[in-house]
C-alpha atoms as a PDB file:
ATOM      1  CA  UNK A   1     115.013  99.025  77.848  1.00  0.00           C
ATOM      2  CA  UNK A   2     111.648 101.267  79.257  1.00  0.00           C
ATOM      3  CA  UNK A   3     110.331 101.223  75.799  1.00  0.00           C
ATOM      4  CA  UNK A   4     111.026  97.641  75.350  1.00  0.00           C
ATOM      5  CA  UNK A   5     109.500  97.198  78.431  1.00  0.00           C
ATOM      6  CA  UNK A   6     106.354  98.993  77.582  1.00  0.00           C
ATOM      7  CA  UNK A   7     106.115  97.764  74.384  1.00  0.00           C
ATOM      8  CA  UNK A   8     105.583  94.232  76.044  1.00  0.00           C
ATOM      9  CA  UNK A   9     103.575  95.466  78.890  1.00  0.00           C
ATOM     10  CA  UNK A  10     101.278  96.939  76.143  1.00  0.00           C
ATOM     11  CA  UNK A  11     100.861  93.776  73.773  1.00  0.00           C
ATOM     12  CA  UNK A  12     100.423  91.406  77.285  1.00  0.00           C
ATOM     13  CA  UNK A  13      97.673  94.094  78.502  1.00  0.00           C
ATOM     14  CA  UNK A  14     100.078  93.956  82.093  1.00  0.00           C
ATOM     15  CA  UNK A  15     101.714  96.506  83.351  1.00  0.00           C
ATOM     16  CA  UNK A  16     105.597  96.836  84.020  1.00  0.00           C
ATOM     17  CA  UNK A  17     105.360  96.092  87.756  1.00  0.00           C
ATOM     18  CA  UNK A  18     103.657  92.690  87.117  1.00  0.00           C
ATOM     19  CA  UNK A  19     106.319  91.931  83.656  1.00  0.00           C
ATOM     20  CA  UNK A  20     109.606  93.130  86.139  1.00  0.00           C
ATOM     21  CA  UNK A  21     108.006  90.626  89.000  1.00  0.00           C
ATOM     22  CA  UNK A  22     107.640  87.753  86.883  1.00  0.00           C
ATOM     23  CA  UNK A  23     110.988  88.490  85.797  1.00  0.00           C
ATOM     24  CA  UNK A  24     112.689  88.611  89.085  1.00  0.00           C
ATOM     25  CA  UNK A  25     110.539  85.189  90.028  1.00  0.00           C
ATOM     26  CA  UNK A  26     111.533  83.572  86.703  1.00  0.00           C
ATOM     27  CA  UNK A  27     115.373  84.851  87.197  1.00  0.00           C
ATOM     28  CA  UNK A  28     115.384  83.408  91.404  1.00  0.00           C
ATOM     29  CA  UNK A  29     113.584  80.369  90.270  1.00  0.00           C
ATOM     30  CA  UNK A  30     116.472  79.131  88.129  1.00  0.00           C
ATOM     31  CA  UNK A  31     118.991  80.640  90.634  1.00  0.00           C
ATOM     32  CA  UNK A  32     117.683  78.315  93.001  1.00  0.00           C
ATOM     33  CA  UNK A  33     117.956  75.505  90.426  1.00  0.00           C
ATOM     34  CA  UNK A  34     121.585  76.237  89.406  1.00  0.00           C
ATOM     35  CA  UNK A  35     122.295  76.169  93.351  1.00  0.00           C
ATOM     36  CA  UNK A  36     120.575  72.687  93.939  1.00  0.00           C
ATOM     37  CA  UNK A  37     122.304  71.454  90.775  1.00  0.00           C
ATOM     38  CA  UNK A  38     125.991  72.421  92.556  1.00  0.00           C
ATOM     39  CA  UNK A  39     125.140  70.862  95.183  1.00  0.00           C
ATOM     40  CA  UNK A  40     124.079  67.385  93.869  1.00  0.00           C
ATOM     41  CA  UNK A  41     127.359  67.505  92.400  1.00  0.00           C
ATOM     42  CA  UNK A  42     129.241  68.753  95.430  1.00  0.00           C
ATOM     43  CA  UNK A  43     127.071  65.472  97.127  1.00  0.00           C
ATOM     44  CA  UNK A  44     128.518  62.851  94.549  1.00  0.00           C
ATOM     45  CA  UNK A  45     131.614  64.158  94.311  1.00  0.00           C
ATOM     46  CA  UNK A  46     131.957  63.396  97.996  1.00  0.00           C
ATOM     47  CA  UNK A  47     132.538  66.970  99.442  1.00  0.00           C
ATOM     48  CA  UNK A  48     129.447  67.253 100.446  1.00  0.00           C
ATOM     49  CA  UNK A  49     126.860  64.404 103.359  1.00  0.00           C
ATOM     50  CA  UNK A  50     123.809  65.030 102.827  1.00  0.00           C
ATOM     51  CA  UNK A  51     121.633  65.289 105.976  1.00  0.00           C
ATOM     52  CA  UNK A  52     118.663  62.859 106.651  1.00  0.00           C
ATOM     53  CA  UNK A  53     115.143  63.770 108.101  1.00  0.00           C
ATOM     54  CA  UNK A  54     116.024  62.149 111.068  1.00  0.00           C
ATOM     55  CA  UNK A  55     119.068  64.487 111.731  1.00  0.00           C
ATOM     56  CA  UNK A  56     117.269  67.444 111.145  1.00  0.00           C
ATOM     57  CA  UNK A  57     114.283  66.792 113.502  1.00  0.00           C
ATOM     58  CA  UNK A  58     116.292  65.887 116.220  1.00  0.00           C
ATOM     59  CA  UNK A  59     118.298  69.240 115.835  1.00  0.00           C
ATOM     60  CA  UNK A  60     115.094  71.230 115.780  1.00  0.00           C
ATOM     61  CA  UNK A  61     113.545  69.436 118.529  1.00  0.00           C
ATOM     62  CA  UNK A  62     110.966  67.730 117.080  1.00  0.00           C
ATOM     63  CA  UNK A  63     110.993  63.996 118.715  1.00  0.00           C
ATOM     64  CA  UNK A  64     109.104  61.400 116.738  1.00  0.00           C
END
């Protein structure tokens, strides 16, 4: 996987701490995508409310 690795690094001109970065961003990125996706469906399936602005300004404090 190293040579792989470097082999990329190499023909991008990056090194492998910027390749294994974008990697991890890219990989949380659609992590965070799957998660909203589940819970869209969790929402219109009915098991989930979701909450409005309202609600969550008056729970932090904010008064508008």
């Amino acid at each position: 996987m190293l040579s792989e690795l470097d082999a990329y690094a190499k023909e991008l001109e990056r090194t492998r701490t910027y390749l294994i970065e974008k990697a991890i961003t890219s990989y949380f990125d659609k992590l965070d995508e799957i998660i909203a996706d589940r819970r869209i469906d969790e929402i219109k399936k009915g098991k989930e409310k979701p909450v409005t602005l309202e609600e969550v300004l008056k729970k932090s404090g904010v008064n508008v």
